[in-house]
N, C-alpha and C. Protein backbone atom coordinates (compact mmCIF):
# COMPACT_ATOMS: atom_id res chain seq x y z
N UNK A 1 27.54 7.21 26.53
CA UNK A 1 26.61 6.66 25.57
C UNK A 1 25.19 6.91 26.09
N UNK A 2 24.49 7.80 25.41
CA UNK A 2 22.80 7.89 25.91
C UNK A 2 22.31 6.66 25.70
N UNK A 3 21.12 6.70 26.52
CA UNK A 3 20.39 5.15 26.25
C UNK A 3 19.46 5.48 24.94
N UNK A 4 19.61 6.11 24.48
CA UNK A 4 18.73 5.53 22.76
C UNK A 4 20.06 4.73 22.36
N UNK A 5 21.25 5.56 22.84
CA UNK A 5 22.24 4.70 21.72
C UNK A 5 22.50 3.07 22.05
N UNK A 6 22.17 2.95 23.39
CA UNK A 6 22.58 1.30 24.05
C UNK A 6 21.17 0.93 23.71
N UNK A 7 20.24 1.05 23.28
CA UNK A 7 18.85 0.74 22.96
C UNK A 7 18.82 0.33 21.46
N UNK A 8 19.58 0.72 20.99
CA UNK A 8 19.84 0.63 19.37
C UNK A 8 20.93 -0.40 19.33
N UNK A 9 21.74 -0.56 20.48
CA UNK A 9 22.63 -1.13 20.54
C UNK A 9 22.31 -2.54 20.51
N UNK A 10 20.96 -2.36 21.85
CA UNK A 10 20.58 -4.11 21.81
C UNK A 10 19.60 -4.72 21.01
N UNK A 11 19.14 -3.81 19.81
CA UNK A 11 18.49 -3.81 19.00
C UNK A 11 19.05 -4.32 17.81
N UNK A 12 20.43 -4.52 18.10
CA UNK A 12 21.39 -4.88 16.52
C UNK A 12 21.43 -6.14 17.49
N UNK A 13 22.01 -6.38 18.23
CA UNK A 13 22.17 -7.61 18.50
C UNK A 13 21.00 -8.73 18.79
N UNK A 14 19.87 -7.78 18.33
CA UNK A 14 18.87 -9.17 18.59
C UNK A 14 18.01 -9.32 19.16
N UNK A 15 17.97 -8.23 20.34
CA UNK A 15 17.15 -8.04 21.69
C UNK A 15 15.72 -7.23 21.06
N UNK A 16 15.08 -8.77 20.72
CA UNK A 16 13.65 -8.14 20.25
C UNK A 16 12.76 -6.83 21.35
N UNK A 17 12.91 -7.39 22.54
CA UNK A 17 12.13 -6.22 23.33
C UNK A 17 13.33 -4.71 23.36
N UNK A 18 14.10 -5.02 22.83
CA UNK A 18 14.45 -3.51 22.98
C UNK A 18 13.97 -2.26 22.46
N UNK A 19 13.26 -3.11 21.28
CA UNK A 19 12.85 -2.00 20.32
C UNK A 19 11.39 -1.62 20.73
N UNK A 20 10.60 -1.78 21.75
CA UNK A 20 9.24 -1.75 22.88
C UNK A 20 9.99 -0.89 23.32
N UNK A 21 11.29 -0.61 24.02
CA UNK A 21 11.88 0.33 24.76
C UNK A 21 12.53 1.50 24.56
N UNK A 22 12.37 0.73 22.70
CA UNK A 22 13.23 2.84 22.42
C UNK A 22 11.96 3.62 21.84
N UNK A 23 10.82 3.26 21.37
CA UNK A 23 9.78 3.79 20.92
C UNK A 23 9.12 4.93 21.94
N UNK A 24 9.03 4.20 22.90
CA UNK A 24 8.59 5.90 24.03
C UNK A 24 9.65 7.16 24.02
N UNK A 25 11.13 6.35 23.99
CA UNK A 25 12.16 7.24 24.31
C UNK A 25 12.12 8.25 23.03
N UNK A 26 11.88 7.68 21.59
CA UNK A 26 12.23 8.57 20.65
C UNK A 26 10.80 9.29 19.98
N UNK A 27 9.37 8.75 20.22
CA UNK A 27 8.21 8.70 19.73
C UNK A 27 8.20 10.37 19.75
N UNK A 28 7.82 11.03 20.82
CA UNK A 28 7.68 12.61 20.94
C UNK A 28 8.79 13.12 20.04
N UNK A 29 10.15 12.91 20.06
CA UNK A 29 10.93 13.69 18.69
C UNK A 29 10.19 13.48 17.44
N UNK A 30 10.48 12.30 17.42
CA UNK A 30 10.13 11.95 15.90
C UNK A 30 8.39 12.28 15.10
N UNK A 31 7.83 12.21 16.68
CA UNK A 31 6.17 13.10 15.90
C UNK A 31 6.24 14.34 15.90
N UNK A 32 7.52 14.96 16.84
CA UNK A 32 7.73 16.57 16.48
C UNK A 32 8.39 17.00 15.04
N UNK A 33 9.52 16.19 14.54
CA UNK A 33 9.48 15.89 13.38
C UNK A 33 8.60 15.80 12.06
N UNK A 34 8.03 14.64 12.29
CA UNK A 34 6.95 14.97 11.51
C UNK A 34 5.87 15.75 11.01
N UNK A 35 5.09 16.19 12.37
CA UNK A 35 4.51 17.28 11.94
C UNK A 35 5.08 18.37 12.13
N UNK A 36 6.46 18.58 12.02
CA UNK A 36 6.95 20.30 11.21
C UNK A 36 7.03 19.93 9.65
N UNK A 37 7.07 18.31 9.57
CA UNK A 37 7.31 18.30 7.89
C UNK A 37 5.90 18.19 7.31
N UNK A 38 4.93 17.81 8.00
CA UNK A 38 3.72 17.83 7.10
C UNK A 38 3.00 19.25 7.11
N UNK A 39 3.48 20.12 8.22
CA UNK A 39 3.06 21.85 8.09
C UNK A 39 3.49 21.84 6.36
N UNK A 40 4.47 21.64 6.45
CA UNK A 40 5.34 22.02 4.70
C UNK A 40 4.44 21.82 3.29
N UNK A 41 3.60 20.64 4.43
CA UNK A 41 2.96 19.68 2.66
C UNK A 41 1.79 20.45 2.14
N UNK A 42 1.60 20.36 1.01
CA UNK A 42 0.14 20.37 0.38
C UNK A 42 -0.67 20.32 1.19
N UNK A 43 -1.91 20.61 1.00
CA UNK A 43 -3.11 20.67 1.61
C UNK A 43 -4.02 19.45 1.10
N UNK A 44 -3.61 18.85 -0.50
CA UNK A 44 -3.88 17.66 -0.19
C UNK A 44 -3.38 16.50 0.26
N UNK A 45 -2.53 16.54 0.59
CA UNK A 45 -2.02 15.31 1.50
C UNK A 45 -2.61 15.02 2.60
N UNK A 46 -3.36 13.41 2.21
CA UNK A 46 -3.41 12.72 3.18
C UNK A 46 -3.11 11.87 4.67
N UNK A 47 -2.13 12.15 4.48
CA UNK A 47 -1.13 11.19 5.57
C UNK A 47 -0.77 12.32 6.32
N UNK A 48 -0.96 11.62 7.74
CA UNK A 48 -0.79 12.22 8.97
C UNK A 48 0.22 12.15 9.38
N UNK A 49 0.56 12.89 10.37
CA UNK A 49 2.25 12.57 11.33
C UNK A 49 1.86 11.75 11.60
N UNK A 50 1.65 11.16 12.60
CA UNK A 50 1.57 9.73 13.51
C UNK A 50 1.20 8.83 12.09
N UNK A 51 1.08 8.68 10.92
CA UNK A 51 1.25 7.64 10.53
C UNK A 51 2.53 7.50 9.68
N UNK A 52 3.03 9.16 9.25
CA UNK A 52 4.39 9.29 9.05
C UNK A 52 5.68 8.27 10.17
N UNK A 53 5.33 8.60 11.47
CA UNK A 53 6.12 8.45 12.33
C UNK A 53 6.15 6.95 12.63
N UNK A 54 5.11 6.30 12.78
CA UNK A 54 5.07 5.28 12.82
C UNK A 54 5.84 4.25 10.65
N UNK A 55 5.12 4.64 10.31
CA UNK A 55 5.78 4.30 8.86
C UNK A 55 7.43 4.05 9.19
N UNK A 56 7.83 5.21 9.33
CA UNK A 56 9.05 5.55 9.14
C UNK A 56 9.86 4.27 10.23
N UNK A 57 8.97 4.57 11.74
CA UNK A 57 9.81 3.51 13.06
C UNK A 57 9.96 2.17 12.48
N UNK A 58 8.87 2.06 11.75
CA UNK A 58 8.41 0.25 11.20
C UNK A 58 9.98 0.32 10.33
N UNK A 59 10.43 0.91 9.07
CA UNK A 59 11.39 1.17 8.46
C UNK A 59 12.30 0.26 9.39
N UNK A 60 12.65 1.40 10.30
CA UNK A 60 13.97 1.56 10.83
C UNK A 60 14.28 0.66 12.11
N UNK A 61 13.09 0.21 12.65
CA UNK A 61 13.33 -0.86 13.54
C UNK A 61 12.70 -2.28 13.55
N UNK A 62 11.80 -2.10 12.08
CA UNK A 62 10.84 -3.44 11.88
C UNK A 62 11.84 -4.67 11.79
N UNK A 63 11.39 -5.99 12.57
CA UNK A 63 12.41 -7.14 12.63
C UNK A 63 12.61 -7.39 11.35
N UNK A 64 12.42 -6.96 10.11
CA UNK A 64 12.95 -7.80 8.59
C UNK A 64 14.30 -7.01 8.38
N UNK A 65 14.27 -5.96 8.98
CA UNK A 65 15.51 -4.98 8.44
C UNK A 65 16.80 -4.89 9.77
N UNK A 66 16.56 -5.50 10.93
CA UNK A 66 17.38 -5.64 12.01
C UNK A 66 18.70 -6.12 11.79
N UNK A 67 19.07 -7.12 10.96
CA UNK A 67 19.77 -7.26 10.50
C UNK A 67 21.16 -6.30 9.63
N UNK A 68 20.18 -5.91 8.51
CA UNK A 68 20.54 -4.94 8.06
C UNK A 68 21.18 -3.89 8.33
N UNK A 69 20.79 -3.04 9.66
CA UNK A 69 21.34 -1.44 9.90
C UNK A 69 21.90 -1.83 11.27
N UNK A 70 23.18 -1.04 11.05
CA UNK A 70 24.35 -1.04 12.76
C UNK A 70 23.91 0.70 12.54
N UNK A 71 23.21 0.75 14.03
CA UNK A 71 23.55 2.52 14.52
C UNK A 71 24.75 2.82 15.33
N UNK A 72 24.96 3.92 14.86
CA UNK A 72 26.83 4.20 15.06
C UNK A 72 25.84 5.25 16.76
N UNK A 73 24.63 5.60 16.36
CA UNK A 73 24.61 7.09 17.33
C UNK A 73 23.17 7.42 17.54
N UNK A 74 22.84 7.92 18.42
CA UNK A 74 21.54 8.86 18.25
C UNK A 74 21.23 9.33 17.25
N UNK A 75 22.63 10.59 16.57
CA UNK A 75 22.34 11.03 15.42
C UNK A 75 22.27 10.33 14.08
N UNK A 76 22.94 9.11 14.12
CA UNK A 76 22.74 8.26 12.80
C UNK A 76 21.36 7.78 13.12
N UNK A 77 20.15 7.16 13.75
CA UNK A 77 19.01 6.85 14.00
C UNK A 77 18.37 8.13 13.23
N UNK A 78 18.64 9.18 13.76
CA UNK A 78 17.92 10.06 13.62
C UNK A 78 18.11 10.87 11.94
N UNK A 79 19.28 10.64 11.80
CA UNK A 79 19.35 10.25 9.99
C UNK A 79 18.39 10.00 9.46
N UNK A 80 18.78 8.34 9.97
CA UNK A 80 17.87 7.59 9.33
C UNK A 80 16.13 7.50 9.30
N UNK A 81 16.06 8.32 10.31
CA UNK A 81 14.57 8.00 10.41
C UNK A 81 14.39 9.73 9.27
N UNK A 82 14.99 10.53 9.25
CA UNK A 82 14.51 11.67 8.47
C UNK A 82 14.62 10.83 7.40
N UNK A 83 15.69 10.22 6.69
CA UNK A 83 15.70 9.44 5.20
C UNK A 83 14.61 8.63 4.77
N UNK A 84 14.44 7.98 5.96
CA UNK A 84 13.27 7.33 6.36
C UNK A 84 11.53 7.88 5.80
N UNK A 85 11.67 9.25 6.38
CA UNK A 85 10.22 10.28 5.91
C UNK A 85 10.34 10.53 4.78
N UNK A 86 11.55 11.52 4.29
CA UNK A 86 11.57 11.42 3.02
C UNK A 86 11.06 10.46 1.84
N UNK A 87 11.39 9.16 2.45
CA UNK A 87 11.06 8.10 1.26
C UNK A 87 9.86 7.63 1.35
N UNK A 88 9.08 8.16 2.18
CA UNK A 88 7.90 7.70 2.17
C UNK A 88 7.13 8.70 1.84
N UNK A 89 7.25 9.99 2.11
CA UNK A 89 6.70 11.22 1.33
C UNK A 89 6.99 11.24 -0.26
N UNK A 90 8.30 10.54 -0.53
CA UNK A 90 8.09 11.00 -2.31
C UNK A 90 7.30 9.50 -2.68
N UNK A 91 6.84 8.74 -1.95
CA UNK A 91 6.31 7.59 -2.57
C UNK A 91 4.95 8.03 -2.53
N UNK A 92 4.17 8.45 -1.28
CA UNK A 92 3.14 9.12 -1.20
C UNK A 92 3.07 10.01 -2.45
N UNK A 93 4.01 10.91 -2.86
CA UNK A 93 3.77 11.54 -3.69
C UNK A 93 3.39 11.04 -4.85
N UNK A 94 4.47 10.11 -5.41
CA UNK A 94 4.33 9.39 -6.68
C UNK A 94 3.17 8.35 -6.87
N UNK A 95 2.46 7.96 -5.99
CA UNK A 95 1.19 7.26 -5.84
C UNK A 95 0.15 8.14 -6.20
N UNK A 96 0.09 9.26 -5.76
CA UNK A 96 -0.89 10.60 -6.25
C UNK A 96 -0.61 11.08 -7.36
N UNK A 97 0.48 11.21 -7.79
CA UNK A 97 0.32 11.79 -9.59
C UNK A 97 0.77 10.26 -10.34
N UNK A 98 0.74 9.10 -9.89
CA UNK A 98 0.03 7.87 -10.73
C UNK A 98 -1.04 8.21 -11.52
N UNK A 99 -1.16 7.61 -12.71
CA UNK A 99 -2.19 7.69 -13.78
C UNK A 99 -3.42 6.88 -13.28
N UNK A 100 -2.33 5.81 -12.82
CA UNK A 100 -3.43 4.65 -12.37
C UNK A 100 -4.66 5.01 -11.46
N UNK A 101 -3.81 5.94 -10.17
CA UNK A 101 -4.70 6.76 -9.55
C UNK A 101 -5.48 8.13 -9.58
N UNK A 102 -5.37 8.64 -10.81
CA UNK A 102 -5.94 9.83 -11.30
C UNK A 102 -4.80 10.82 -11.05
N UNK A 103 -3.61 10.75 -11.18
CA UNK A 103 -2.48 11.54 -10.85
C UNK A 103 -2.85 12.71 -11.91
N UNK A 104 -3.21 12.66 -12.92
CA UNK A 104 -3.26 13.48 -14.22
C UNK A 104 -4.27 14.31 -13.85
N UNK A 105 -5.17 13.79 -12.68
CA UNK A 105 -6.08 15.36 -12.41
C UNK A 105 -6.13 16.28 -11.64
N UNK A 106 -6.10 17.70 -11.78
CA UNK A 106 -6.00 18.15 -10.58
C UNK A 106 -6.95 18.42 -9.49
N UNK A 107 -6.73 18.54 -7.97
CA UNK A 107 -7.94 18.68 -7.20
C UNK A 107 -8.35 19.42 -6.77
N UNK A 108 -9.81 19.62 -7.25
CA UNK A 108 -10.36 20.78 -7.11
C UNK A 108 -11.30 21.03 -5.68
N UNK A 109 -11.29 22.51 -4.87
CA UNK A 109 -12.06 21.96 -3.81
C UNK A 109 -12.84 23.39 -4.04
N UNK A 110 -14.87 23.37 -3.70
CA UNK A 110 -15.55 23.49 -4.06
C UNK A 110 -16.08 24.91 -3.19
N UNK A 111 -15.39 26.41 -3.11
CA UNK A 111 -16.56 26.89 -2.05
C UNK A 111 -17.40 28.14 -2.39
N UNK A 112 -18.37 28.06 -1.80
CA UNK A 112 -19.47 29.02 -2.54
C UNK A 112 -18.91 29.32 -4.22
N UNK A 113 -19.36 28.30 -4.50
CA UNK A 113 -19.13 28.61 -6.18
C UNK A 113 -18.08 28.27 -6.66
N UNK A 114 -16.86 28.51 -6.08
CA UNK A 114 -15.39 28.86 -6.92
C UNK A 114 -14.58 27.83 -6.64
N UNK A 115 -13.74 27.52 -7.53
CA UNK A 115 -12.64 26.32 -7.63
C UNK A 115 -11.54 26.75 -7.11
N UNK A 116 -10.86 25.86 -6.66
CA UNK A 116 -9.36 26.40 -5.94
C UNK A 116 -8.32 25.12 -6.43
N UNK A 117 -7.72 25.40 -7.14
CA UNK A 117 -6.69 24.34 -7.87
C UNK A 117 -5.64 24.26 -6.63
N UNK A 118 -5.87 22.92 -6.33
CA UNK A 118 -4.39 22.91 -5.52
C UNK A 118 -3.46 21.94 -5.93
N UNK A 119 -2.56 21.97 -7.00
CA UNK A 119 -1.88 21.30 -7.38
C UNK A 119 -0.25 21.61 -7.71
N UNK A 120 0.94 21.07 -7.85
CA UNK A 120 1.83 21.13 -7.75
C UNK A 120 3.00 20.78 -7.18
N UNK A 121 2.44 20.67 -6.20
CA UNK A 121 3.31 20.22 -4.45
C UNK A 121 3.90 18.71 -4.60
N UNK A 122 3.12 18.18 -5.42
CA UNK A 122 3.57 16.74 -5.40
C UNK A 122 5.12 16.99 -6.52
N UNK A 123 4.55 16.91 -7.74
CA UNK A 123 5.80 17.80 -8.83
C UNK A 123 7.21 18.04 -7.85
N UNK A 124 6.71 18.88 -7.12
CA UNK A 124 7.71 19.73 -6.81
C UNK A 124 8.97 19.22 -5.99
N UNK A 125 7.91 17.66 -5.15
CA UNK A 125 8.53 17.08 -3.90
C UNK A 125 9.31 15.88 -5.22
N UNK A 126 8.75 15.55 -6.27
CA UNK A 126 9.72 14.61 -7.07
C UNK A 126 10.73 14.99 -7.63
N UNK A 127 10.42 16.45 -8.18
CA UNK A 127 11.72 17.26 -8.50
C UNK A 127 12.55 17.34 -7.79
N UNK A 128 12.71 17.87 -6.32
CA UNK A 128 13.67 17.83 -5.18
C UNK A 128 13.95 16.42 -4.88
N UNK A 129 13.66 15.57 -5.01
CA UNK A 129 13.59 14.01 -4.70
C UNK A 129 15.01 13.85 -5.81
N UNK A 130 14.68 14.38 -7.01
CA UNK A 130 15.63 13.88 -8.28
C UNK A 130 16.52 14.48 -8.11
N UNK A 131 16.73 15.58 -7.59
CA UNK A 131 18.14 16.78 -7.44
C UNK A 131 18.38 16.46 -6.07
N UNK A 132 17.75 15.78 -5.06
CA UNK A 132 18.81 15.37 -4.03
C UNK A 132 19.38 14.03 -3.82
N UNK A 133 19.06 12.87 -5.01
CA UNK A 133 19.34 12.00 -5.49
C UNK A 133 20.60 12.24 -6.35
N UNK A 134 20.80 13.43 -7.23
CA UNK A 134 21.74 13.74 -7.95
C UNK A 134 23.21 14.15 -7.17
N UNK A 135 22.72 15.36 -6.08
CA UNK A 135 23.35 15.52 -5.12
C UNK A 135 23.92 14.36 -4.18
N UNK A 136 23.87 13.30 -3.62
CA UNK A 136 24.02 12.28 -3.25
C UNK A 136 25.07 11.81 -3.35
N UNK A 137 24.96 11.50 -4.88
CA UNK A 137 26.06 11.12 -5.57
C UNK A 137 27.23 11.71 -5.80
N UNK A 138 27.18 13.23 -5.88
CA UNK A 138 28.29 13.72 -5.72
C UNK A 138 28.98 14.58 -4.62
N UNK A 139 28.04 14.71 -3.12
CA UNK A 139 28.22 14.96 -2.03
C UNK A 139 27.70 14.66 -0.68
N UNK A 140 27.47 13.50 -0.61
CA UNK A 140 26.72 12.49 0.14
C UNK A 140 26.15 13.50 1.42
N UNK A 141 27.39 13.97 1.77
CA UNK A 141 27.36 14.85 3.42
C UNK A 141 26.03 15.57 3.02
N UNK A 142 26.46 16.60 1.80
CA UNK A 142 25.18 17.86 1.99
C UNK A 142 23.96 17.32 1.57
N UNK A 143 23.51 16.12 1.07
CA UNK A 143 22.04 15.22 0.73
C UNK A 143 21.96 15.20 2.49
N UNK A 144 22.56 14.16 3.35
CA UNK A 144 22.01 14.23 4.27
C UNK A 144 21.99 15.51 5.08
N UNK A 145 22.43 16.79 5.25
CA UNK A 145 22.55 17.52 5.69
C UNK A 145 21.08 18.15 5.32
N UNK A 146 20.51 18.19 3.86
CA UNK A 146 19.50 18.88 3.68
C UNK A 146 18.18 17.63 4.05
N UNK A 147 18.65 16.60 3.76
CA UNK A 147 17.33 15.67 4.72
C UNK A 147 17.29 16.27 6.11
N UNK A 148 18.46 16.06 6.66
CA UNK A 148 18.16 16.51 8.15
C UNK A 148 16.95 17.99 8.38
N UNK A 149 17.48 19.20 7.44
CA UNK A 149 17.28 20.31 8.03
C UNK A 149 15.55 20.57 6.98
N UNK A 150 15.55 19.70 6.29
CA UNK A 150 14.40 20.03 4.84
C UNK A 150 13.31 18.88 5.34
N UNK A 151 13.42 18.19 5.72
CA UNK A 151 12.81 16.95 5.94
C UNK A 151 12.60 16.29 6.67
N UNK A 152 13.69 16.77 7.76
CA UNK A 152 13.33 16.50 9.35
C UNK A 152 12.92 17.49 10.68
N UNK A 153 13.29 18.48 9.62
CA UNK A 153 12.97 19.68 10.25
C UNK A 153 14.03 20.32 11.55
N UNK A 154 14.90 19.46 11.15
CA UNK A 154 16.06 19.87 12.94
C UNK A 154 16.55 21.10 12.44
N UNK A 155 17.15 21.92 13.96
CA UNK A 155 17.42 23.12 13.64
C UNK A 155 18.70 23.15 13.07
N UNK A 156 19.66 24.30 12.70
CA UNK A 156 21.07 24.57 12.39
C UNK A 156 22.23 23.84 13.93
N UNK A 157 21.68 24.14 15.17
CA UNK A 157 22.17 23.23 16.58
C UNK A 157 22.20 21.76 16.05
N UNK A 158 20.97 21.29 16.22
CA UNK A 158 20.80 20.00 15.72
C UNK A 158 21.57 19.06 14.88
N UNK A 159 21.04 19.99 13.95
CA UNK A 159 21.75 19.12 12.63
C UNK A 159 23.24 19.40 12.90
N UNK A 160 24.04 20.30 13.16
CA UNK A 160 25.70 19.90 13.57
C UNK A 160 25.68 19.08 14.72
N UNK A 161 25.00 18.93 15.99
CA UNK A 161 24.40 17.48 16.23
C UNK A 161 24.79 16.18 15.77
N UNK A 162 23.94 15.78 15.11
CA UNK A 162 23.44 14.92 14.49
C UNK A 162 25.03 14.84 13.46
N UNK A 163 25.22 15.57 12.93
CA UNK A 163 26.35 15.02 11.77
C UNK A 163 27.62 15.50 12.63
N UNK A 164 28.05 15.97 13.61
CA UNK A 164 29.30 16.34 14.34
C UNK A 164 29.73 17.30 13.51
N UNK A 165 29.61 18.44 13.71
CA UNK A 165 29.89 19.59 12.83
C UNK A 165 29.62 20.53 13.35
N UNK A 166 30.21 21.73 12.99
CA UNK A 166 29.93 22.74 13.62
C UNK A 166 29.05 23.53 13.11
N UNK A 167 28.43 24.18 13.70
CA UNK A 167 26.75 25.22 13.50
C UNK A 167 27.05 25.98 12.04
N UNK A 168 28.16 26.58 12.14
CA UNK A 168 29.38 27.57 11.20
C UNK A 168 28.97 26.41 9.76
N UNK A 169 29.36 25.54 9.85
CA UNK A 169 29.35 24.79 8.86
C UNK A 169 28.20 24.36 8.03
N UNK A 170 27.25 24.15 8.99
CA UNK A 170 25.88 23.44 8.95
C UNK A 170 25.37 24.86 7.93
N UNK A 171 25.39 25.88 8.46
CA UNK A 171 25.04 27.20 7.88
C UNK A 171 25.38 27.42 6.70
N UNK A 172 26.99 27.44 6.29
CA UNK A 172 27.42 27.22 4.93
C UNK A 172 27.15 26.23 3.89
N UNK A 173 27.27 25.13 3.91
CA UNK A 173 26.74 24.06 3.56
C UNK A 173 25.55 23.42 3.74
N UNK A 174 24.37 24.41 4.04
CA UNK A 174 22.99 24.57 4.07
C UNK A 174 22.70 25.68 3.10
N UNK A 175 23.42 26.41 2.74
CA UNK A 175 23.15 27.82 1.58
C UNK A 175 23.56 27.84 0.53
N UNK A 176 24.98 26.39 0.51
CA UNK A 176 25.02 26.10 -0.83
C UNK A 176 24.35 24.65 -1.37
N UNK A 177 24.04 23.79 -0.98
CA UNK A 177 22.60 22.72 -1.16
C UNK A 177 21.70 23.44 -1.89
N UNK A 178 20.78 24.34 -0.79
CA UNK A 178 19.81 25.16 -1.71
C UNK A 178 19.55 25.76 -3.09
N UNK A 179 21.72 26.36 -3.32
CA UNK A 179 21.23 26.96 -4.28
C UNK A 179 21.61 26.15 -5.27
N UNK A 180 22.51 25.22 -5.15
CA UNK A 180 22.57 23.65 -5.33
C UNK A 180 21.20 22.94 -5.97
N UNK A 181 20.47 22.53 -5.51
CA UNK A 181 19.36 21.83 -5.76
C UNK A 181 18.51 23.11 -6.57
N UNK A 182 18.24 24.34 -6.36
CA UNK A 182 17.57 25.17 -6.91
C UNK A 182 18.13 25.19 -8.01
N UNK A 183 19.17 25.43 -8.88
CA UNK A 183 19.55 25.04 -10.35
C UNK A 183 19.45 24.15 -10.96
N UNK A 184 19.61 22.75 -10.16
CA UNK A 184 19.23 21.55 -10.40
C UNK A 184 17.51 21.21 -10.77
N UNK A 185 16.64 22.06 -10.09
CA UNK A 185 15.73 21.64 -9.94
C UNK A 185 14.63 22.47 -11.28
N UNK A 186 15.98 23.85 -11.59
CA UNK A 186 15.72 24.79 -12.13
C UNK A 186 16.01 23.77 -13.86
N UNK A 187 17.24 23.17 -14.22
CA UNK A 187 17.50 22.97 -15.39
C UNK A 187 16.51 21.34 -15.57
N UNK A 188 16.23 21.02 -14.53
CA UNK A 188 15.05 20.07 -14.92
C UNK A 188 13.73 20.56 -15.39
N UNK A 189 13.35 22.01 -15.06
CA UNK A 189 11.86 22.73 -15.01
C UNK A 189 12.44 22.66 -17.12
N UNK A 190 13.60 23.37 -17.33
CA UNK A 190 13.79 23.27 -18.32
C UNK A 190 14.23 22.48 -19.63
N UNK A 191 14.31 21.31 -19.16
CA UNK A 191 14.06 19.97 -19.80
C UNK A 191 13.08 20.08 -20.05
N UNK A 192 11.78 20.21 -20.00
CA UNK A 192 10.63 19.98 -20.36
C UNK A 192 9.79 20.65 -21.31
């Protein structure tokens, strides 16, 4: 048993300072994490890794939810904390194309003269949000499989890792997700 996992361990049972003790241990993954997922983002996005990372720790180890989550593993933590980003990136998102917040405009940035529309990225992260929500439901494994590798950024090693699987697998069932969610994401473009 690694000590994130007995750290998580005494973290279910109660041991408020444990969770002071897994934050150094996991902090450097999880901001490596993050910022491979905010390379991904828009250029307007606001939110930083370190406040990704932190967001996400509050999630997954804040005392209101202790209760709540038994970690089976390193790799279930580490699930969870990619599920974790995810849900705070499509909320980020959906806060920016809010009406309330001027979601309806796009942003324009200003140089010597010329406009540069940068818009879309948000769209795009709710669309995938809705087709891996859909996916979910009817293959739980490959939703988290593509959080892991889309959203957490772990490699093809990793992620069979993390879910006990083999690399072979992770590979196959990483190429059909894609094209998976890309039809999905495709017959929603065409709903509209």
């Amino acid at each position: 048993m690694t000590e994130v996992t007995q750290i998580l361990n005494q973290i279910e049972q109660g041991d408020a300072s444990a969770a002071s003790e897994l934050l150094p241990l996991v902090y450097a993954e999880l901001h490596k994490l993050a910022t491979y997922r905010m390379k991904r983002e828009s250029s307007d996005q606001t939110l930083q890794p370190t406040a990704l990372v932190h967001e996400a720790y509050m999630r997954l180890v804040g005392t209101e939810n202790n209760d709540a989550i038994q970690w089976d593993s390193r790799g279930h933590f580490f699930g969870a904390a990619a599920e974790a980003m995810r849900r705070i990136l499509v909320e980020n998102a959906r806060r920016r194309q809010s009406l309330k917040r001027g979601g309806q405009f796009a942003r324009y940035e200003i140089t010597e003269g010329d406009a540069i529309i940068h818009a879309g990225d948000a769209e795009d992260l709710l669309d995938l949000d809705g087709a891996l929500t859909r996916l979910a439901d009817e293959e739980p494994e490959l939703a988290k499989l593509v959080e892991l590798r889309y959203f957490a950024g772990l490699s093809v090693g990793e992620t069979a890792e993390a879910l006990d699987i083999s690399p072979r697998t992770v590979k196959r069932n990483w190429a059909f997700a894609r094209a998976w969610l890309g039809r999905q994401m495709h017959k929603d473009e065409e709903a509209r």
